[in-house]
C-alpha atoms as a PDB file:
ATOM      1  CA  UNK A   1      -0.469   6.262 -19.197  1.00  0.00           C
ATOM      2  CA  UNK A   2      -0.626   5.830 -22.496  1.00  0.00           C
ATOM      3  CA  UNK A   3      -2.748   8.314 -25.077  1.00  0.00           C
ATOM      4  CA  UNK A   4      -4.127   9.443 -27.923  1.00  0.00           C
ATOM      5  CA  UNK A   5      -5.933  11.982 -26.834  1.00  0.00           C
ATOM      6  CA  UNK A   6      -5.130  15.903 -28.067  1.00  0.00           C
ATOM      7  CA  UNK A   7      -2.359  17.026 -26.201  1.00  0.00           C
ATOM      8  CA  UNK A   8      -4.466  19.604 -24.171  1.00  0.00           C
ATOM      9  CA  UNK A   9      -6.560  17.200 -22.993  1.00  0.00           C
ATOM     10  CA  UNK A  10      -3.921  14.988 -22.290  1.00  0.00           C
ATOM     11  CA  UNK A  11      -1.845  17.738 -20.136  1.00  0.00           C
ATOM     12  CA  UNK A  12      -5.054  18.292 -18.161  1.00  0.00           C
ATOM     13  CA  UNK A  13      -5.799  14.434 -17.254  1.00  0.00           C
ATOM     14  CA  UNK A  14      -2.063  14.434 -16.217  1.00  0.00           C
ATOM     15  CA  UNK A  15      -2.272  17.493 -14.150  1.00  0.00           C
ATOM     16  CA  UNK A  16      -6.068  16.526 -12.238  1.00  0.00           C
ATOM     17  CA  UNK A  17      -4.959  12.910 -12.231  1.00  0.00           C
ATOM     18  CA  UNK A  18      -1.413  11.763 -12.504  1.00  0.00           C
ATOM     19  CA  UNK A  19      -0.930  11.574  -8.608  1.00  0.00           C
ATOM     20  CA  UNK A  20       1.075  13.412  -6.022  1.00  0.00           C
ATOM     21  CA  UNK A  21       4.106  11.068  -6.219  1.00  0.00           C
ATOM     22  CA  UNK A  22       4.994   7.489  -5.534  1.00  0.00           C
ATOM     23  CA  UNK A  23       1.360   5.270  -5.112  1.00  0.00           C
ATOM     24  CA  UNK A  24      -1.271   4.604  -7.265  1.00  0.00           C
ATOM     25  CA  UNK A  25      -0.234   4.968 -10.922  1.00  0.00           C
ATOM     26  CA  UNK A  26       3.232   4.437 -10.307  1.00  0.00           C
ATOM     27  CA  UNK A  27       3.164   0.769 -10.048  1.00  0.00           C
ATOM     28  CA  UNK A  28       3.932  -0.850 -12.657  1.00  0.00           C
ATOM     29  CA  UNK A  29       0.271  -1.172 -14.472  1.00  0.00           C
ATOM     30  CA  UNK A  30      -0.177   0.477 -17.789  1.00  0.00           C
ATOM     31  CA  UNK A  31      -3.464   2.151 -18.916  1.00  0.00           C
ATOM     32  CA  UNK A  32      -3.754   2.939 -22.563  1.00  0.00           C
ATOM     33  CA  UNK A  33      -6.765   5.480 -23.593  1.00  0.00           C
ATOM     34  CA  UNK A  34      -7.623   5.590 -27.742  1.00  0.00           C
ATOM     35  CA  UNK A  35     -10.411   7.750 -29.690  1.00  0.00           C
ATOM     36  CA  UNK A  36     -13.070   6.089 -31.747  1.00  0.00           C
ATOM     37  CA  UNK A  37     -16.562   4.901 -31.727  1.00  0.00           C
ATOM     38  CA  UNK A  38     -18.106   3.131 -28.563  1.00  0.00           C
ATOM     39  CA  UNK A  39     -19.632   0.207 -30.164  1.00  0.00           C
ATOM     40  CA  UNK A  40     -20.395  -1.538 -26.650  1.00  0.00           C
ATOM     41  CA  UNK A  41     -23.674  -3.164 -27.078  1.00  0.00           C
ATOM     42  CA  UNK A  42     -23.837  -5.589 -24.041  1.00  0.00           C
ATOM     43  CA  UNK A  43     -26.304  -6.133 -22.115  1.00  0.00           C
ATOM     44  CA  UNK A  44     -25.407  -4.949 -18.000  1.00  0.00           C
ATOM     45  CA  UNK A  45     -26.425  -3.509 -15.286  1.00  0.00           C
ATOM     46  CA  UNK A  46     -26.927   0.091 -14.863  1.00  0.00           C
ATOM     47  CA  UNK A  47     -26.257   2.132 -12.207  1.00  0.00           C
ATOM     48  CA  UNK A  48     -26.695   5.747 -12.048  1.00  0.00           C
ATOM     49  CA  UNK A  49     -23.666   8.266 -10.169  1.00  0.00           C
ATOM     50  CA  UNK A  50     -23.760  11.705  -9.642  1.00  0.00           C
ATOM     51  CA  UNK A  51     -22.097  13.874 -11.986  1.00  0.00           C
ATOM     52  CA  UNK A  52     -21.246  17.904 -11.544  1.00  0.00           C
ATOM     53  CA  UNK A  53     -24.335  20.077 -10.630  1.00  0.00           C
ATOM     54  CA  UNK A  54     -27.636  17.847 -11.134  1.00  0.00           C
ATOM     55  CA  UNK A  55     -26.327  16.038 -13.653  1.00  0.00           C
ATOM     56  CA  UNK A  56     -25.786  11.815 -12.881  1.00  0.00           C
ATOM     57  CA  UNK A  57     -24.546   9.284 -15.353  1.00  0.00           C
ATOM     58  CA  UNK A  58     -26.198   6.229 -16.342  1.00  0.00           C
ATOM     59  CA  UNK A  59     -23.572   4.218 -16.129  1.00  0.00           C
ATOM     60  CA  UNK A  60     -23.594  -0.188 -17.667  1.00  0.00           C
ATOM     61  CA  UNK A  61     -21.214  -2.823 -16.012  1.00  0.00           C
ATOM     62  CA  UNK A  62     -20.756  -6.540 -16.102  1.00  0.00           C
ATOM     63  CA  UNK A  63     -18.006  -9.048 -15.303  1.00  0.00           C
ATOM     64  CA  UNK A  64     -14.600  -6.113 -15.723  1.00  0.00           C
ATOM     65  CA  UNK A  65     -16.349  -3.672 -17.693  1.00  0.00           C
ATOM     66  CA  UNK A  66     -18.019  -0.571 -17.831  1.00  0.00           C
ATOM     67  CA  UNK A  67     -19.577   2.475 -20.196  1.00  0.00           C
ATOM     68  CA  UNK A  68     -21.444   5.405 -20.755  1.00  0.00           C
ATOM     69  CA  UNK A  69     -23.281   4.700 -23.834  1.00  0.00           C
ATOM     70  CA  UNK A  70     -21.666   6.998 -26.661  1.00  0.00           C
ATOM     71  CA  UNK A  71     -19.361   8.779 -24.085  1.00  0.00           C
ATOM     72  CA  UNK A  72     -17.077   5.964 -23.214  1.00  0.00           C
ATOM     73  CA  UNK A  73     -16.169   2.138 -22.636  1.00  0.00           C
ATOM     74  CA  UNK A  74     -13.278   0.579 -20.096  1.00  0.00           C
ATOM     75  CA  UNK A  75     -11.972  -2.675 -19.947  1.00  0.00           C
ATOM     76  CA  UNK A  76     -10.477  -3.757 -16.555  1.00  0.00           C
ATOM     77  CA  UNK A  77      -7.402  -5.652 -15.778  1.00  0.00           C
ATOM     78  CA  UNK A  78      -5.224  -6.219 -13.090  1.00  0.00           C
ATOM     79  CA  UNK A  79      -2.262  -4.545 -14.669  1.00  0.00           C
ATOM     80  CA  UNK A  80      -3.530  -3.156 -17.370  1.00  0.00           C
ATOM     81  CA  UNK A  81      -6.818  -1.022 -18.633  1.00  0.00           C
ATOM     82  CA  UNK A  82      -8.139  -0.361 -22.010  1.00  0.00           C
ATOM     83  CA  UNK A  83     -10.659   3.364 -21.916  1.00  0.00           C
ATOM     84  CA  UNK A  84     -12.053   4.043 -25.534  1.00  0.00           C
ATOM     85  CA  UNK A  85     -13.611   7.653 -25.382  1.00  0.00           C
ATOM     86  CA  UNK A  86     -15.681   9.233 -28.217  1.00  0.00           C
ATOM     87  CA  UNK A  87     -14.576  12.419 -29.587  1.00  0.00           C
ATOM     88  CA  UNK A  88     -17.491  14.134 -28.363  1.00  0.00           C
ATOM     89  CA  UNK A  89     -16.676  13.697 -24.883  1.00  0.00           C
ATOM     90  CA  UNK A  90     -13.142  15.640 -25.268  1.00  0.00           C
ATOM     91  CA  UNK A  91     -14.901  18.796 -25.843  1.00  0.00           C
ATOM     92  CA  UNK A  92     -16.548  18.506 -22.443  1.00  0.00           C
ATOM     93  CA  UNK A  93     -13.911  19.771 -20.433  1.00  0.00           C
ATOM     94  CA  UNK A  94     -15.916  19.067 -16.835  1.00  0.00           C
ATOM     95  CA  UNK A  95     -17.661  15.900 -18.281  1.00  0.00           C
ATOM     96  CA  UNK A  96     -14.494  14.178 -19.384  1.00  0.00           C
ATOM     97  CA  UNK A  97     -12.187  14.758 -16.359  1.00  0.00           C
ATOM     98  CA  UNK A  98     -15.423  13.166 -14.082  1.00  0.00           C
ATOM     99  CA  UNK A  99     -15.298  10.232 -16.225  1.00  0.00           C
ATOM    100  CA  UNK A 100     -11.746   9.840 -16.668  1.00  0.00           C
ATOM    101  CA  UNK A 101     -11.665  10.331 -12.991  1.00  0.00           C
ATOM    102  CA  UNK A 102     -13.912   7.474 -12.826  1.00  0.00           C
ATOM    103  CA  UNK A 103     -11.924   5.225 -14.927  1.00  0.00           C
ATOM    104  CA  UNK A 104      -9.019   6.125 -13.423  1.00  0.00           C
ATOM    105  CA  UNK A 105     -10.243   5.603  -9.895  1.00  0.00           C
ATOM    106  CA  UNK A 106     -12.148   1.844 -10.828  1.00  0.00           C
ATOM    107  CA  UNK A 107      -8.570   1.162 -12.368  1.00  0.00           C
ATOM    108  CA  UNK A 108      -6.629   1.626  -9.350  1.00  0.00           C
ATOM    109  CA  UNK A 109      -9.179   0.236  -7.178  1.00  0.00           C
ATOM    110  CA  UNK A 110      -8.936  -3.024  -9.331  1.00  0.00           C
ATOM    111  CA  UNK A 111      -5.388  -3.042  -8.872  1.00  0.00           C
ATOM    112  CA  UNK A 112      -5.260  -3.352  -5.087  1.00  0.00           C
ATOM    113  CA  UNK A 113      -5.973   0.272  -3.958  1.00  0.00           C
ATOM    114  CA  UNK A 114      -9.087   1.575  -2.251  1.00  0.00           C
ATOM    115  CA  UNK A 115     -10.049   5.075  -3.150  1.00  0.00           C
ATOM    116  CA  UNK A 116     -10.789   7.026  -0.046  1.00  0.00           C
ATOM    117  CA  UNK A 117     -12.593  10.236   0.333  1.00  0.00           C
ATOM    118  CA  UNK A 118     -10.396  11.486   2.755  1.00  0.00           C
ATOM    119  CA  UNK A 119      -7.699  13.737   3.273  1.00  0.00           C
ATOM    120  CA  UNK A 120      -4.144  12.358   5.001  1.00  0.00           C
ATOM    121  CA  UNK A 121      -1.290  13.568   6.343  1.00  0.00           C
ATOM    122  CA  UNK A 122       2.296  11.623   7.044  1.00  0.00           C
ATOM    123  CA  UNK A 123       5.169  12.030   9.500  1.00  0.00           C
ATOM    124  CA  UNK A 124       7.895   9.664   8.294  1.00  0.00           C
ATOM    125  CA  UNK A 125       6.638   6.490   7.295  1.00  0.00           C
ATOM    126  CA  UNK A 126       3.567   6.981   9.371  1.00  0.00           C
ATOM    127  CA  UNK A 127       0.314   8.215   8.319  1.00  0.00           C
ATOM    128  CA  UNK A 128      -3.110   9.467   9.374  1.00  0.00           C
ATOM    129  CA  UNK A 129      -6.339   9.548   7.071  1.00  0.00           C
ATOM    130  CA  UNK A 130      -9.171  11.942   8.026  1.00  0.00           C
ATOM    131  CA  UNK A 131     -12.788  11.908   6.366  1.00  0.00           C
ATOM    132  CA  UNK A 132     -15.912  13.917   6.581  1.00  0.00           C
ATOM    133  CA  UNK A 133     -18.552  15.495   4.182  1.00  0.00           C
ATOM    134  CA  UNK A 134     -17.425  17.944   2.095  1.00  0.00           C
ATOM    135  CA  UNK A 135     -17.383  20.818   4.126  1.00  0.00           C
ATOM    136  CA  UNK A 136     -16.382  18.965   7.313  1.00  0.00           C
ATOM    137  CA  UNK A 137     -13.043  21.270   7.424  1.00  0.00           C
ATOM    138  CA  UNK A 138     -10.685  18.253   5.839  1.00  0.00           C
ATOM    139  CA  UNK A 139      -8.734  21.305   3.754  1.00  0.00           C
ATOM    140  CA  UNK A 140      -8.105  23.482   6.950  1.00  0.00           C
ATOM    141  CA  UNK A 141      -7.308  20.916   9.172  1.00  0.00           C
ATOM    142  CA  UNK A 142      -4.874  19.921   6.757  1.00  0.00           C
ATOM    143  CA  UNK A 143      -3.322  23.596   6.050  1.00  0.00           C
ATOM    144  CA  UNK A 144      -2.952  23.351  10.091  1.00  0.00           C
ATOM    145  CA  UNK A 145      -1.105  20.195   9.924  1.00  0.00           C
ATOM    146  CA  UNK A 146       0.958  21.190   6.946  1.00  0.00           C
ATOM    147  CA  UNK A 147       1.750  24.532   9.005  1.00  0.00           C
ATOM    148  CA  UNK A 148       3.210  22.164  11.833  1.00  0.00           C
ATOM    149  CA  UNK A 149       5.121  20.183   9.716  1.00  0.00           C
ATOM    150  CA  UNK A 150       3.104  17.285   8.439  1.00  0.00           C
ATOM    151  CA  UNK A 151       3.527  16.550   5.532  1.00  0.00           C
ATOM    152  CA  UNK A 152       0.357  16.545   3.281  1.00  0.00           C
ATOM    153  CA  UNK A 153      -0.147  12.995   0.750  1.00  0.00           C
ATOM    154  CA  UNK A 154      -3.736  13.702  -0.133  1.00  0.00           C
ATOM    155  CA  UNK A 155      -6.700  16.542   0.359  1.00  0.00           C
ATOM    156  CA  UNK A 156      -9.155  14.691  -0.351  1.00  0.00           C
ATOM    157  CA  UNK A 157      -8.379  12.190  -2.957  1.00  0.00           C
ATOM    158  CA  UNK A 158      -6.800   9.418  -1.043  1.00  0.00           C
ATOM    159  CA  UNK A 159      -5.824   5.688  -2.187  1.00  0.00           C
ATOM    160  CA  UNK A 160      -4.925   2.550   0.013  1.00  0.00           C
ATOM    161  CA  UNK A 161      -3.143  -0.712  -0.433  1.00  0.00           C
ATOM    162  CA  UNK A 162      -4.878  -2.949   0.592  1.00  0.00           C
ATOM    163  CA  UNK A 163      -1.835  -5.891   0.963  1.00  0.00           C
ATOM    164  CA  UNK A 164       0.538  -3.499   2.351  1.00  0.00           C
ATOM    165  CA  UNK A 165      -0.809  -0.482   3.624  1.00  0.00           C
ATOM    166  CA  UNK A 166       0.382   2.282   1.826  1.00  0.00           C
ATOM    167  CA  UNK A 167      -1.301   5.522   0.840  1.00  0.00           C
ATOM    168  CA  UNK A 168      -1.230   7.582  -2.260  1.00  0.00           C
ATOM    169  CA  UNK A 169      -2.851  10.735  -3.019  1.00  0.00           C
ATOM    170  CA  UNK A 170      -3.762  11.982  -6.619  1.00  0.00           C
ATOM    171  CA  UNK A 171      -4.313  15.788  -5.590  1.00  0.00           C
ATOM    172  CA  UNK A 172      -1.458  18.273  -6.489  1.00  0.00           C
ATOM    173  CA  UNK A 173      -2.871  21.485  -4.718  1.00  0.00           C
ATOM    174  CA  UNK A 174      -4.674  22.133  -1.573  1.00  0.00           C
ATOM    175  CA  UNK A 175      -7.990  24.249  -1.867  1.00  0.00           C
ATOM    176  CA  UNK A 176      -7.973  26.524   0.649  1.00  0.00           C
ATOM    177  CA  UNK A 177      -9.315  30.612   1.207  1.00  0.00           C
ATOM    178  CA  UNK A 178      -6.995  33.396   1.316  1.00  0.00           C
ATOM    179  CA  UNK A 179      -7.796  34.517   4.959  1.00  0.00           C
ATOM    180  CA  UNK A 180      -6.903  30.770   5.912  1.00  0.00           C
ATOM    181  CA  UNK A 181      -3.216  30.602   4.246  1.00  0.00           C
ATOM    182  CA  UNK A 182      -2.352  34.188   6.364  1.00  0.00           C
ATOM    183  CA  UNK A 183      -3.347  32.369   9.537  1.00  0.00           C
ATOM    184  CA  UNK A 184      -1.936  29.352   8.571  1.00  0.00           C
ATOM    185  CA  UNK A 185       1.191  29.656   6.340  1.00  0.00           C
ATOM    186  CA  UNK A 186       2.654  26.410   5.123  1.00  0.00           C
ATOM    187  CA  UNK A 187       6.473  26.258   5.396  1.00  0.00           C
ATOM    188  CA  UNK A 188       8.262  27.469   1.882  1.00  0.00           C
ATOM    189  CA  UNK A 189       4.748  27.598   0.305  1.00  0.00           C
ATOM    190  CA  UNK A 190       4.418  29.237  -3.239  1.00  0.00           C
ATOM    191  CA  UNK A 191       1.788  31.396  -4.401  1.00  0.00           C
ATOM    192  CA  UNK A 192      -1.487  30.128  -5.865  1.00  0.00           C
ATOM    193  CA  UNK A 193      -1.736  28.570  -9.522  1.00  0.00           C
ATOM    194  CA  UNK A 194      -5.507  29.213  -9.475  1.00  0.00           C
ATOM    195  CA  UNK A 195      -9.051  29.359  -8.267  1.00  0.00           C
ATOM    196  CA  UNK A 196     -11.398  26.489  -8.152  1.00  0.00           C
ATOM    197  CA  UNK A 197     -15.436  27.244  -8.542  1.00  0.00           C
ATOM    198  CA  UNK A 198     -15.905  28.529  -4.943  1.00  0.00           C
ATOM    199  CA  UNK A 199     -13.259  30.680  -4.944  1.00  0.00           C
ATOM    200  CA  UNK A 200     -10.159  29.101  -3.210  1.00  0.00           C
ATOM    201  CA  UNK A 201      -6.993  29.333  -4.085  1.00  0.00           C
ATOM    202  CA  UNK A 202      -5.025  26.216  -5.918  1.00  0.00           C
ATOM    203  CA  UNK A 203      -1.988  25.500  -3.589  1.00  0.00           C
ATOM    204  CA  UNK A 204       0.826  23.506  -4.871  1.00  0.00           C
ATOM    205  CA  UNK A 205       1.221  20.538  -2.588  1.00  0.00           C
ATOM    206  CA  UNK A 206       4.772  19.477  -2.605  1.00  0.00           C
ATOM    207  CA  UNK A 207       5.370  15.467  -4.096  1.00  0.00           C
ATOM    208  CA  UNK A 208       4.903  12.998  -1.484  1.00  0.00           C
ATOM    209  CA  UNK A 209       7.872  10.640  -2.612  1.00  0.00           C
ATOM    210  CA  UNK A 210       8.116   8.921   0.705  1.00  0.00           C
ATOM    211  CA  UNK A 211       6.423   5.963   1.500  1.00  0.00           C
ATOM    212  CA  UNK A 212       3.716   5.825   4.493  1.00  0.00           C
ATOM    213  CA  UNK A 213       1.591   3.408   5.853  1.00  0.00           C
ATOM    214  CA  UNK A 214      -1.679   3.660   6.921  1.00  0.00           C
ATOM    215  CA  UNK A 215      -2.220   3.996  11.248  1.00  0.00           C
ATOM    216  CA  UNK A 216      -5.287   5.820  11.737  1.00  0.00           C
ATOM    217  CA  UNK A 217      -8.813   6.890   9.903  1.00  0.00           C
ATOM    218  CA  UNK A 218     -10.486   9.701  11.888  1.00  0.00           C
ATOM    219  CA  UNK A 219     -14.295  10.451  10.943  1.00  0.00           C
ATOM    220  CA  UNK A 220     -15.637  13.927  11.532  1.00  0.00           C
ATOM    221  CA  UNK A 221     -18.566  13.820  13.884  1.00  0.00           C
ATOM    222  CA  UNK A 222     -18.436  15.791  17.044  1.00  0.00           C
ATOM    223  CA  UNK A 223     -16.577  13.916  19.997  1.00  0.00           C
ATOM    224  CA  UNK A 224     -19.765  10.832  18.998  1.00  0.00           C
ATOM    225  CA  UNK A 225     -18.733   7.202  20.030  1.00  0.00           C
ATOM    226  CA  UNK A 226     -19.460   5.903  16.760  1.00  0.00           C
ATOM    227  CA  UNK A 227     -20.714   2.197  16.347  1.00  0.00           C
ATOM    228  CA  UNK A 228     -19.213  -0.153  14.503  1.00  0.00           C
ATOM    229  CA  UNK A 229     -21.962  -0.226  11.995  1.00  0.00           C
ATOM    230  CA  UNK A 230     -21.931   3.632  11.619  1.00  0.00           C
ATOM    231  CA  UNK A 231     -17.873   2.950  11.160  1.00  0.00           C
ATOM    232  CA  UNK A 232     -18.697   0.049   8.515  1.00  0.00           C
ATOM    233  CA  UNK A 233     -21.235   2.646   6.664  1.00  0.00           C
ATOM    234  CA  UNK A 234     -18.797   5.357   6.401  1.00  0.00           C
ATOM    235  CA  UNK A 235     -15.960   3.427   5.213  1.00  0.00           C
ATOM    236  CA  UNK A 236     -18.177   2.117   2.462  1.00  0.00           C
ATOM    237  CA  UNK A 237     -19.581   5.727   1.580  1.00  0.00           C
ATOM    238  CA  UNK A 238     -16.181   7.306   1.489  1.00  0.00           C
ATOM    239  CA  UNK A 239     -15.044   4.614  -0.789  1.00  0.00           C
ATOM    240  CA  UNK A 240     -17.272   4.876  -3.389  1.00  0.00           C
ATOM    241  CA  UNK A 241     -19.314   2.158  -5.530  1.00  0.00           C
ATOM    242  CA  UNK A 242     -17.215  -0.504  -7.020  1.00  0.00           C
ATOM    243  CA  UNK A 243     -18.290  -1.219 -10.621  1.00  0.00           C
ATOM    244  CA  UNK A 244     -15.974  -4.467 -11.907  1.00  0.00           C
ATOM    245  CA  UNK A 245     -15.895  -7.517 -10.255  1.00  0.00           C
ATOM    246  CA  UNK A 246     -12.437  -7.389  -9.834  1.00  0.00           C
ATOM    247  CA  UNK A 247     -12.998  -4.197  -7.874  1.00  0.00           C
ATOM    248  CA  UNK A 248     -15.639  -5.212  -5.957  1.00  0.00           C
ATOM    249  CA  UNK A 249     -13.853  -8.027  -4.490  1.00  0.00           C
ATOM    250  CA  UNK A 250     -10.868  -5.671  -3.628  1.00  0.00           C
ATOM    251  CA  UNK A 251     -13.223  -3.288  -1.844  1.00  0.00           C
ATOM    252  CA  UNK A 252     -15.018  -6.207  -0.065  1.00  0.00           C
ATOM    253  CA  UNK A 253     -11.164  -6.961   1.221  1.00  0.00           C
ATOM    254  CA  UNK A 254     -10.252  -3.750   1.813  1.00  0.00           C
ATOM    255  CA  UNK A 255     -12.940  -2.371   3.730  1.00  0.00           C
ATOM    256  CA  UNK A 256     -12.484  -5.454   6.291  1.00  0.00           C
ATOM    257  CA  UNK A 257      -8.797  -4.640   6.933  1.00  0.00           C
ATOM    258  CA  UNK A 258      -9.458  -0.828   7.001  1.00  0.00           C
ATOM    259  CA  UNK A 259     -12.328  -1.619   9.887  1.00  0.00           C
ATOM    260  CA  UNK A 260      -9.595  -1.811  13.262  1.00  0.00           C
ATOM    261  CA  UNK A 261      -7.890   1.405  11.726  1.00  0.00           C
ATOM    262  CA  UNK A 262     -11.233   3.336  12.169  1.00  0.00           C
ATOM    263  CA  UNK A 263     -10.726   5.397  14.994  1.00  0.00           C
ATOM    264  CA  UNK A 264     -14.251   4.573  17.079  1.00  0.00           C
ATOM    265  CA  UNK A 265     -14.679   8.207  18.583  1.00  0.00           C
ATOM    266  CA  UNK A 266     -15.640  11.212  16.263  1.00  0.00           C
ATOM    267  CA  UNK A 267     -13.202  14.436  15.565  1.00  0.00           C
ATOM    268  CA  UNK A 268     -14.260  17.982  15.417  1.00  0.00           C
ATOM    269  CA  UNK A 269     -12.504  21.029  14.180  1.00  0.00           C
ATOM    270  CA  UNK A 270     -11.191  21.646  17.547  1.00  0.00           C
ATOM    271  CA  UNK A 271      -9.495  17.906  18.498  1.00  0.00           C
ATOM    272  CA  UNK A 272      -8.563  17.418  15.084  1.00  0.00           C
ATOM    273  CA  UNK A 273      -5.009  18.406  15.481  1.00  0.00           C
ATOM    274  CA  UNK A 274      -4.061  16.821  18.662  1.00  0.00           C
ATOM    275  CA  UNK A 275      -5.523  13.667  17.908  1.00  0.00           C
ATOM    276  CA  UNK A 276      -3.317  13.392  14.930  1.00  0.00           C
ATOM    277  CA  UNK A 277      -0.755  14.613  16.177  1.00  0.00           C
ATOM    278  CA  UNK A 278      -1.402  12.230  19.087  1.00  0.00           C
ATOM    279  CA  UNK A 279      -1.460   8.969  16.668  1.00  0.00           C
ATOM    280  CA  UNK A 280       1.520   9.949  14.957  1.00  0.00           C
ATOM    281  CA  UNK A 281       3.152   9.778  18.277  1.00  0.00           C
ATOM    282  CA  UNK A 282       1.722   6.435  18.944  1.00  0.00           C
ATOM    283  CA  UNK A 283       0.122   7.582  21.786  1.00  0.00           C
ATOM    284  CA  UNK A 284      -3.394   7.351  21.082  1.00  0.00           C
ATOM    285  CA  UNK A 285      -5.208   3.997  21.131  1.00  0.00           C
ATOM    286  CA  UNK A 286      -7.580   2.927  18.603  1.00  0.00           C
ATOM    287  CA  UNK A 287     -10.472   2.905  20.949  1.00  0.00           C
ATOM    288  CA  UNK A 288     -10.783   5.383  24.341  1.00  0.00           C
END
């Protein structure tokens, strides 16, 4: 990344968005951010996305770009992305790391990744991808994992290849209660760095530097035979909404390759381990 934003701001993008290793970011494209007026005057759609508390963004695109009107404007390539931010937005300290994230996250998607709203886990070169609402239990099932020796690529910030099949995550801690980390100690772990809004504790994830490939997607819904339309609707939902055309043709890809990973029977709290545990063993099929 290159910047020229204040070096506070610029430390804090790193931190929330710089990745958890190897992956997404680390590929070779470039993404250069300046500070000036947002002159974008172009006529585009709008679409609105939901910001923090009840606030959403109006947000314009056409053909590979997108803006906030006076916040923000992004240009997007292949290898390379252009975000021009106005200096009112750095003084937003929630507002600018939800559209950065945004940028960030249309940028990699353009460049062959798929964002998924999911948390995953790797033995090896293996991996396993689990998704749910927020609130599902993705962070404890992943403590759990981590506590067995899995090792943790994403909590819920997850991002697939969609040529080759490897995952990247961009979170650096794992948000998880106190009560949960005494039942559930990670090996070597450090103390927290942090709190986040609710009250959990920031826990450093260690870099994922290994390489892993995608095996499995597991969907929290209690022991349900899911459809392959409900499959098709979450894979779409956890994805997000493509806003370039570049990235909507990637996500149109992506979501047909992801379809035969979809595991077509719903996890709950209770199966979760086993039956990743299971398909990292290779011995659970993709339907039962």
């Amino acid at each position: 990344m290159i910047s020229d934003l204040p070096e506070p701001v610029d430390q804090l993008l790193q931190q929330h968005l710089g990745g958890n290793g190897s992956g997404a970011g680390h590929d070779g494209r470039t993404f250069r951010i300046t500070v000036g007026r947002v002159t974008d005057s172009r006529e585009g759609l709008k679409v609105q996305l939901p910001g923090s508390g009840t606030e959403a963004w109006n947000v314009h695109h056409r053909d590979n770009a997108f803006w906030v009107p006076g916040l923000f404007q992004a240009e997007i390539g292949e290898r390379h992305t252009e975000l021009r931010v106005e200096d009112a937005l750095l003084g937003q300290t929630s507002t600018h790391l939800e559209l950065f994230s945004l940028a960030f996250t249309e940028a990699h998607r353009a460049g062959g990744w798929l964002p998924l709203h999911a948390a995953t886990v790797a033995r090896d070169d293996r991996a396993v991808a689990i998704s749910g609402v927020s609130g599902a239990g993705k962070s404890t099932a992943v403590l759990r994992l981590w506590n067995r020796g899995f090792r943790v690529v994403a909590e819920d910030r997850t991002f697939w290849h969609v040529d080759s099949g490897r995952v990247a995550g961009l979170d650096r801690c794992l948000r998880v209660f106190d009560d949960s980390v005494a039942r559930f100690p990670p090996p070597g772990r450090a103390g927290f760095v942090g709190r986040d809004a609710k009250g959990k504790g920031l826990l450093p994830l260690p870099p994922s530097e290994q390489d892993a490939r995608l095996d499995r997607l597991f969907l929290f819904a209690p022991g349900e035979e899911l459809t392959a339309a409900r499959r098709v609707r979450a894979v779409w939902e956890m994805s997000g909404v493509p806003l370039t055309g570049r990235s909507r043709d990637v996500a149109q890809r992506g979501v047909a390759r992801l379809m035969p990973l979809v595991h077509a029977v719903g996890v709950t709290r209770e199966s979760v381990l086993d039956d990743v545990t299971a398909a990292l063993s290779g011995s659970v099929p993709v339907t039962r």
